[in-house]
N, C-alpha and C. Protein backbone atom coordinates (compact mmCIF):
# COMPACT_ATOMS: atom_id res chain seq x y z
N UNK A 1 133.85 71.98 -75.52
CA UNK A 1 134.80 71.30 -74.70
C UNK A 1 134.20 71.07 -73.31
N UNK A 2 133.92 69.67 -72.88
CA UNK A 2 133.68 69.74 -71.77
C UNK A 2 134.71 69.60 -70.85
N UNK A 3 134.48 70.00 -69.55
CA UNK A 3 135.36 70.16 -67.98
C UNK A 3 135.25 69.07 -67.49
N UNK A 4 136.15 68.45 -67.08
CA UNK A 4 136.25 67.46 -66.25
C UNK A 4 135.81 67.65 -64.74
N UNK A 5 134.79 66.97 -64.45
CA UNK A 5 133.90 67.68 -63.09
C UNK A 5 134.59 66.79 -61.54
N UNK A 6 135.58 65.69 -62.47
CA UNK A 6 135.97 64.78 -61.23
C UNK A 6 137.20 65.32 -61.27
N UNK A 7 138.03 65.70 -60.24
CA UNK A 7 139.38 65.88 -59.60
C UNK A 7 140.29 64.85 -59.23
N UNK A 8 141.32 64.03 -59.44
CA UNK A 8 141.50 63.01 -58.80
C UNK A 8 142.29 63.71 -57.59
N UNK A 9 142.19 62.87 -56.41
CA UNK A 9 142.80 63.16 -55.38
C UNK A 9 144.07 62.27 -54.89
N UNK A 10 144.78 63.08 -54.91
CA UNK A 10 146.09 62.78 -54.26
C UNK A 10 145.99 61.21 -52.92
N UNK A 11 147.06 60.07 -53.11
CA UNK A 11 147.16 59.91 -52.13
C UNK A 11 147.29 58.30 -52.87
N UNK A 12 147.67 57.30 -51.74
CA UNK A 12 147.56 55.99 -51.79
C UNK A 12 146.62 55.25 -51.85
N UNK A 13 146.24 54.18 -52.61
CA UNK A 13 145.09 52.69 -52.37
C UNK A 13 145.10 52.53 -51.42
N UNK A 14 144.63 51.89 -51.16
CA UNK A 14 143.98 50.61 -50.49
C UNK A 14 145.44 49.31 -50.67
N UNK A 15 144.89 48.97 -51.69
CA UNK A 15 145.75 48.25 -52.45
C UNK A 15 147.35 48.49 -52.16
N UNK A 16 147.75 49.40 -52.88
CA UNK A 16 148.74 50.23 -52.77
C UNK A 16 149.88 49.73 -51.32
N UNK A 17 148.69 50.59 -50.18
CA UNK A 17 148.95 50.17 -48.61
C UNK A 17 149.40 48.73 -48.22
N UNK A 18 148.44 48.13 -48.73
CA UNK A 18 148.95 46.86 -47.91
C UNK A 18 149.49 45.85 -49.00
N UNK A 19 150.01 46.33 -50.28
CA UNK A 19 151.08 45.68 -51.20
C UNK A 19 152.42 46.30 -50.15
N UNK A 20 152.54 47.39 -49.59
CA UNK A 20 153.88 47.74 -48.80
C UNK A 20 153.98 47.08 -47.79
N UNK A 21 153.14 46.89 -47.03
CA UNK A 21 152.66 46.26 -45.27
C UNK A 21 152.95 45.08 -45.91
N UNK A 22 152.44 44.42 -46.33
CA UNK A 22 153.04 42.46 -46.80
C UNK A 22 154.76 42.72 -47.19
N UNK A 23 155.00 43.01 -47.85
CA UNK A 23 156.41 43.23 -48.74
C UNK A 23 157.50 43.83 -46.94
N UNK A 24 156.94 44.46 -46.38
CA UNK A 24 157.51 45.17 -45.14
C UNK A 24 157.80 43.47 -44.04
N UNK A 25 156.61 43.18 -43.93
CA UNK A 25 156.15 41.94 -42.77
C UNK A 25 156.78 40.49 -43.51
N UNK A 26 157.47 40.38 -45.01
CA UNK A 26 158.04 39.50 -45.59
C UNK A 26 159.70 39.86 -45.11
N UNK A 27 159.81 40.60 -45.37
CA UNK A 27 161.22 41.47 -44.86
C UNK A 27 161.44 40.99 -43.13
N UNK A 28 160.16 41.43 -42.80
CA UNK A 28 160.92 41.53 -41.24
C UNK A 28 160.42 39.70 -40.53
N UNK A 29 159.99 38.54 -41.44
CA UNK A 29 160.02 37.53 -40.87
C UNK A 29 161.58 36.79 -41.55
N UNK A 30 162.03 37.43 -42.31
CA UNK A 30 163.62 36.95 -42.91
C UNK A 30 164.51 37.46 -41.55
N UNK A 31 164.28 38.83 -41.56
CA UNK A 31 165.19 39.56 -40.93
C UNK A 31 165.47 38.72 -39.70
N UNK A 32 164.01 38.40 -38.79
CA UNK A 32 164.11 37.92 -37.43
C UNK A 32 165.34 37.04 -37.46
N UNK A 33 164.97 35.69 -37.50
CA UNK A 33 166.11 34.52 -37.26
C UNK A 33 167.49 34.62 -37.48
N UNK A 34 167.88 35.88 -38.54
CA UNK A 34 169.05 36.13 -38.85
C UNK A 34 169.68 37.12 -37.72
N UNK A 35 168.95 38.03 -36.79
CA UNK A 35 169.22 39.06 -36.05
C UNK A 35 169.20 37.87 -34.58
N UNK A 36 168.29 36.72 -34.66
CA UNK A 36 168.35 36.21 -33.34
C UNK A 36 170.11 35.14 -33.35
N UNK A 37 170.03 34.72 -34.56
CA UNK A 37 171.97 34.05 -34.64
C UNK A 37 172.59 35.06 -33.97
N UNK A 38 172.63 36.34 -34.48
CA UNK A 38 173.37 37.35 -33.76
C UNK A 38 173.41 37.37 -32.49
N UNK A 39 172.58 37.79 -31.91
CA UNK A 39 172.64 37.90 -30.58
C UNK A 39 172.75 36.32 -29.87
N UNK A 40 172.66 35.01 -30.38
CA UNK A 40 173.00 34.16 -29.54
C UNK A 40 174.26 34.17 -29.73
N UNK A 41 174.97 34.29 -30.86
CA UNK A 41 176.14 34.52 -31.15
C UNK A 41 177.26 35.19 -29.99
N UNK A 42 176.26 36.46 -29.76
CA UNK A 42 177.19 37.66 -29.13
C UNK A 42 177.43 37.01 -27.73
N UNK A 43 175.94 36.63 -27.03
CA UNK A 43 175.96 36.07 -25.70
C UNK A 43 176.99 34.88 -25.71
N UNK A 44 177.20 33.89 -26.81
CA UNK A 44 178.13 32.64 -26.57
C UNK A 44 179.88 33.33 -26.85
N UNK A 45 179.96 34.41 -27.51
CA UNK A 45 181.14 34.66 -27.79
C UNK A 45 181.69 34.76 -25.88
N UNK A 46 181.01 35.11 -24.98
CA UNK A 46 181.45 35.74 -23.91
C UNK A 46 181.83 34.37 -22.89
N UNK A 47 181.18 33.72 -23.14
CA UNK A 47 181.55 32.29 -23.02
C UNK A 47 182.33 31.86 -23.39
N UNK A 48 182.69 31.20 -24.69
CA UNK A 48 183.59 31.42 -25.66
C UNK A 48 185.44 31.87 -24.49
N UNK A 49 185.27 33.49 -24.74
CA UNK A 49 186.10 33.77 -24.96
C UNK A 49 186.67 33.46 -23.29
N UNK A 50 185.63 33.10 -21.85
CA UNK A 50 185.62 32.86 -20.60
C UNK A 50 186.13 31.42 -20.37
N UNK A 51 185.83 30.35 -22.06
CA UNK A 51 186.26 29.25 -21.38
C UNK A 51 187.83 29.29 -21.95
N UNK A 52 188.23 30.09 -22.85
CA UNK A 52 189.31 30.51 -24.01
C UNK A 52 190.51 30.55 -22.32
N UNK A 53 190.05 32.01 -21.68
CA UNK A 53 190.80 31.71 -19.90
C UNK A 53 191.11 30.77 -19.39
N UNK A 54 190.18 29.84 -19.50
CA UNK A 54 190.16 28.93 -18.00
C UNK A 54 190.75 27.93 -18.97
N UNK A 55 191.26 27.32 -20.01
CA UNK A 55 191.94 26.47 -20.79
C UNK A 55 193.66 27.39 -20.76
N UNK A 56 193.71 28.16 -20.95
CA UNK A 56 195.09 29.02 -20.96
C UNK A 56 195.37 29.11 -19.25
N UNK A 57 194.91 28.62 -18.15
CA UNK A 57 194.87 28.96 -17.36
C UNK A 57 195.39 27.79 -16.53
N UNK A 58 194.68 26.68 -16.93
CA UNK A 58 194.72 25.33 -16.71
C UNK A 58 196.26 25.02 -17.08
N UNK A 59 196.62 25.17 -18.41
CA UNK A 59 197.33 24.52 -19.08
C UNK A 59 198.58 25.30 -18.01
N UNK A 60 198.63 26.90 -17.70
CA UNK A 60 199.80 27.09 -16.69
C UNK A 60 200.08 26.56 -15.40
N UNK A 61 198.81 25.95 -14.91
CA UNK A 61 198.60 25.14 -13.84
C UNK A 61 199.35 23.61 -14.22
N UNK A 62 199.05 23.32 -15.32
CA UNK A 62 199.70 22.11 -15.24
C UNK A 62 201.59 22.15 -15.77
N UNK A 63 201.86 23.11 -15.95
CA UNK A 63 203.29 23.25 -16.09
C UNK A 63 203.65 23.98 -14.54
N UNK A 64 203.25 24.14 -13.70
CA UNK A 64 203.56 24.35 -12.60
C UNK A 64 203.54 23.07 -11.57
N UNK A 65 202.29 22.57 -12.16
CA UNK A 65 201.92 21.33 -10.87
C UNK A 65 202.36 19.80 -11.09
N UNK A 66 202.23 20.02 -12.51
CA UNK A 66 202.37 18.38 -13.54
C UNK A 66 201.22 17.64 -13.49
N UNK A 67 199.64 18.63 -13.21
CA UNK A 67 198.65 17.52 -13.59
C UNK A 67 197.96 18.33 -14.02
N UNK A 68 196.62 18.38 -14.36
CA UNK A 68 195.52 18.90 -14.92
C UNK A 68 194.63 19.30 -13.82
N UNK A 69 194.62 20.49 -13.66
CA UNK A 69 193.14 21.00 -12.72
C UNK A 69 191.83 20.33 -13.28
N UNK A 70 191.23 19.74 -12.10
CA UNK A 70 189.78 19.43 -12.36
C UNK A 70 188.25 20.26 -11.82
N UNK A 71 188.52 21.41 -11.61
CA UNK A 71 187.99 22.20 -11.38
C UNK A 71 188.57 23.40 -11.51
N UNK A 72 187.39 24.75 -11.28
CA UNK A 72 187.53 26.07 -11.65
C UNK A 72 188.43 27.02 -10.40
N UNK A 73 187.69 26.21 -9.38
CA UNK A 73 188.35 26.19 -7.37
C UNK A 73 190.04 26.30 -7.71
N UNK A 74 190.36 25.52 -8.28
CA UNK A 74 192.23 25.13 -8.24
C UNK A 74 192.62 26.11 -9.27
N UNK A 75 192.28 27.33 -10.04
CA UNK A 75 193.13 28.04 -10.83
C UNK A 75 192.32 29.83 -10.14
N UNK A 76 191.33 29.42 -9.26
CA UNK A 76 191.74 31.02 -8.86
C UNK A 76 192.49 31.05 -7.61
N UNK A 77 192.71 32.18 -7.15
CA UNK A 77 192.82 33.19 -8.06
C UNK A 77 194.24 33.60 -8.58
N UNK A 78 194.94 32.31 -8.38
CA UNK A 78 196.56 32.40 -8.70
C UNK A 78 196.72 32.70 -10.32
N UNK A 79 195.44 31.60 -10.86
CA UNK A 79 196.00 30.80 -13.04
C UNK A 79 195.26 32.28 -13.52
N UNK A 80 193.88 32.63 -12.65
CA UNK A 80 192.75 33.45 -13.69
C UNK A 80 192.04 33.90 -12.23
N UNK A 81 191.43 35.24 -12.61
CA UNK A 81 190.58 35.79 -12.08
C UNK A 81 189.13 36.16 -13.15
N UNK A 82 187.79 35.68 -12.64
CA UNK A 82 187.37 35.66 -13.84
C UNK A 82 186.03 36.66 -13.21
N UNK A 83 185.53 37.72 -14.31
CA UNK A 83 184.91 38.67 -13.92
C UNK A 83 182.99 38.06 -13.37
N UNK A 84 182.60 39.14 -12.35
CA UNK A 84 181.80 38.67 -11.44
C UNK A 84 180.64 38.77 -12.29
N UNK A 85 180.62 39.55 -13.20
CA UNK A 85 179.21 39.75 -14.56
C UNK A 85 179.31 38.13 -14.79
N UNK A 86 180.33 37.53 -15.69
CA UNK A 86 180.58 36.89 -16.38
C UNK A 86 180.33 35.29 -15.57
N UNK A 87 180.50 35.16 -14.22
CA UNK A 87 180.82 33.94 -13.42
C UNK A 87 178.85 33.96 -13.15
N UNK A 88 178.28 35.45 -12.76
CA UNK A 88 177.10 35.73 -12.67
C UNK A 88 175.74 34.77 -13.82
N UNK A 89 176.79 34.78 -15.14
CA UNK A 89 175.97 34.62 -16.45
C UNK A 89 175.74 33.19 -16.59
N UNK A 90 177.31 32.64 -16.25
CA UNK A 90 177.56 31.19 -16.50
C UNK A 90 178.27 30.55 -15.69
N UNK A 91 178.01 29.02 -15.46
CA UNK A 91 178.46 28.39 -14.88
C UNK A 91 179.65 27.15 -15.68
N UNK A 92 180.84 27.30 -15.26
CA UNK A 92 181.79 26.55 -15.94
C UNK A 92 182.11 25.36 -14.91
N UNK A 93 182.42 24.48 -16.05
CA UNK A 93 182.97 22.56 -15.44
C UNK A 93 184.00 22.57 -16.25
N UNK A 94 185.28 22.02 -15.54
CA UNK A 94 186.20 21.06 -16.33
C UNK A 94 186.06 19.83 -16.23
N UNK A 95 185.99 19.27 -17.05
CA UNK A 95 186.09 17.84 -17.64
C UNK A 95 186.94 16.60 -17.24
N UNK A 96 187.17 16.09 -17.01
CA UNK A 96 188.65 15.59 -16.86
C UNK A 96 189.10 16.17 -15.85
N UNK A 97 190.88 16.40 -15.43
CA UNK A 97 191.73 16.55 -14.86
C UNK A 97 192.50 15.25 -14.96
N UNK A 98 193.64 15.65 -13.93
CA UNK A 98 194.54 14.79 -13.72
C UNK A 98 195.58 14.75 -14.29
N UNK A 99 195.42 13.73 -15.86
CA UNK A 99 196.02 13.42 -16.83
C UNK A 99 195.37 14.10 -18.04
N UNK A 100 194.59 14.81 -17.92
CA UNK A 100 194.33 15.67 -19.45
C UNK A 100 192.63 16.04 -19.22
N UNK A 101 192.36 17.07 -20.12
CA UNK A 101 191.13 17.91 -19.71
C UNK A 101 190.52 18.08 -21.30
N UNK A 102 189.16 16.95 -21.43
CA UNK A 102 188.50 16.45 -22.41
C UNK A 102 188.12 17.77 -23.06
N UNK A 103 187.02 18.25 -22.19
CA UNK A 103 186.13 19.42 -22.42
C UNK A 103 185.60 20.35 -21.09
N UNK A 104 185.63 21.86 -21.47
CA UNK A 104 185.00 22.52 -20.81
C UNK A 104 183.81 22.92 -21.05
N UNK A 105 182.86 23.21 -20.28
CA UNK A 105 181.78 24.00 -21.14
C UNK A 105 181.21 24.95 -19.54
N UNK A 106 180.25 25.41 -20.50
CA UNK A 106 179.49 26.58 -20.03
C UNK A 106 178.24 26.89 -20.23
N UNK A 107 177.33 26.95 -18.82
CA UNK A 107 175.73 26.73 -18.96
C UNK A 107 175.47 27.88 -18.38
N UNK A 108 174.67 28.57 -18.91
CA UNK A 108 174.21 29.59 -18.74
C UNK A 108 173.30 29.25 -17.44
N UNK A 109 172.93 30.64 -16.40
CA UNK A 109 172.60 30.40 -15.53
C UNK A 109 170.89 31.62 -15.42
N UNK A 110 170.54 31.47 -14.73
CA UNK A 110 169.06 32.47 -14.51
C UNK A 110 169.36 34.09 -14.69
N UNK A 111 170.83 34.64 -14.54
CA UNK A 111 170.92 35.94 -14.97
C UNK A 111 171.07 36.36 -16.54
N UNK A 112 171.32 35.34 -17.22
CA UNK A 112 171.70 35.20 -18.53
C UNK A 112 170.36 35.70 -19.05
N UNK A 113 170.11 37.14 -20.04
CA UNK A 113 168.91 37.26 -20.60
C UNK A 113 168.50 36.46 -21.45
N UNK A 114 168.96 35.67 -22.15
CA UNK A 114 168.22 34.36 -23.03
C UNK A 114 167.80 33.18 -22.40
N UNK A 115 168.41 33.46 -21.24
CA UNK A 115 167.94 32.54 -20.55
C UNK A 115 168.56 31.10 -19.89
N UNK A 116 168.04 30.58 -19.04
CA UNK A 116 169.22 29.03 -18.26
C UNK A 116 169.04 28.44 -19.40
N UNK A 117 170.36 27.63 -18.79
CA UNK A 117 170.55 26.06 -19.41
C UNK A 117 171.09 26.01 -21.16
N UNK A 118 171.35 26.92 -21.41
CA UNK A 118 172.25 26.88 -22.61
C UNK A 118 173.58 26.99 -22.44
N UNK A 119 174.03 25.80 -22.92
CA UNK A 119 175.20 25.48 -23.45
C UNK A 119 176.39 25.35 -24.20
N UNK A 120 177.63 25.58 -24.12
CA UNK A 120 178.86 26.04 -24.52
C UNK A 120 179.95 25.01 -24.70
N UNK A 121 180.13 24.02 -24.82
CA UNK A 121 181.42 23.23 -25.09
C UNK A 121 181.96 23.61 -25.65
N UNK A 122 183.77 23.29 -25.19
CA UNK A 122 185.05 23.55 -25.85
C UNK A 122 185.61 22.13 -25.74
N UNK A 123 185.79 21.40 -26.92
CA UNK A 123 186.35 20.09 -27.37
C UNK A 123 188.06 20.33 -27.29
N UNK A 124 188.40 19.72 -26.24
CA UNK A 124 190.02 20.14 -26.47
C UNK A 124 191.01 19.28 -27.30
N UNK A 125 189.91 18.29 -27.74
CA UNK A 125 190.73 17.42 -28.65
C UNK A 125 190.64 18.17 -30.29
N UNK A 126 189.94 18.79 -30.37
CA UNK A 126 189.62 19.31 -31.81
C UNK A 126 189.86 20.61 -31.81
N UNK A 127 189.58 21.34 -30.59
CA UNK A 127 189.72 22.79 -30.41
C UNK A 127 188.90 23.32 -31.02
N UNK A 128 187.47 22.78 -30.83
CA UNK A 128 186.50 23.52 -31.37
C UNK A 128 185.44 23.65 -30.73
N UNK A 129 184.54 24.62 -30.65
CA UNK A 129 183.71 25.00 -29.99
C UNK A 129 182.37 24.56 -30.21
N UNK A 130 181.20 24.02 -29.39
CA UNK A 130 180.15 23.50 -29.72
C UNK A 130 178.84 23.59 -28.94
N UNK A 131 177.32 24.26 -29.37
CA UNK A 131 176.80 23.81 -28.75
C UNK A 131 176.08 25.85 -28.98
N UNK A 132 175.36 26.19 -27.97
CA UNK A 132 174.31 27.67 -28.02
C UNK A 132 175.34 28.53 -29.13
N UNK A 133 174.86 29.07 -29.38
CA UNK A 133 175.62 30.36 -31.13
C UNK A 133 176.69 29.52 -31.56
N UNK A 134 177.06 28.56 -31.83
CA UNK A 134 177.57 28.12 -32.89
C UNK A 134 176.42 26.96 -33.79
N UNK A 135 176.60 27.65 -35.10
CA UNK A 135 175.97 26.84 -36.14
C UNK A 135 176.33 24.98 -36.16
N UNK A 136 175.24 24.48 -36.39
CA UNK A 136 175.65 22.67 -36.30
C UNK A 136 176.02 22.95 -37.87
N UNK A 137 176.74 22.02 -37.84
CA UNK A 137 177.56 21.68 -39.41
C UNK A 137 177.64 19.96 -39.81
């Protein structure tokens, strides 16, 4: 009977290794774009929910006044007070006035960590929101 003089040794390929490292680095180029929706998402919800104010805000302004505020100036700080993070992040326009208020939106400004110049519309004819974290359809 002969002895087997070779031992195998414990442990991973070569191979092995970087069949996991590809399969890992396939994973995490899916993962990215789906984790970056998120977070543009999160940053536009705050927008979102800032121009959500200044439309509920407006609209008490104009049952008080009988016209449409055309600016952000004419509803503080009586309609809305709107927080200093948040005014910090973005910059809001109303649209219109007068006789009716098209669209608001919201552009992000140099404190915003993603960065200026992204954009937020609120369509008040449709009531829908358009433009940075919302998906085009």
């Amino acid at each position: 009977m002969k002895q087997n003089l070779r031992t195998r040794e414990s442990g991973f390929t070569l191979i092995e290794v970087l069949v996991v490292v590809i399969i890992v680095a396939i994973l995490a180029a899916v993962a990215f774009p789906i984790y970056q929706n998120y977070v543009k998402g999160a940053y536009a919800s705050d927008a979102q929910s800032a121009i959500g104010s200044i439309y509920n805000a407006a609209q008490m302004y104009y049952q008080d006044i009988g016209e449409w505020p055309d600016g952000l100036e004419q509803l503080e700080p009586k309609y809305i007070q709107m927080q200093n993070s948040t005014m910090r992040q973005w910059s809001f326009t109303i649209i219109g006035g007068g006789d009716g208020i098209s669209e608001i939106t919201a552009v992000s400004t140099e404190e915003m960590k993603q960065g200026p110049g992204n954009e937020v519309r609120f369509i008040t004819e449709t009531g829908k929101y358009e433009g940075y974290g919302f998906e085009e359809e």
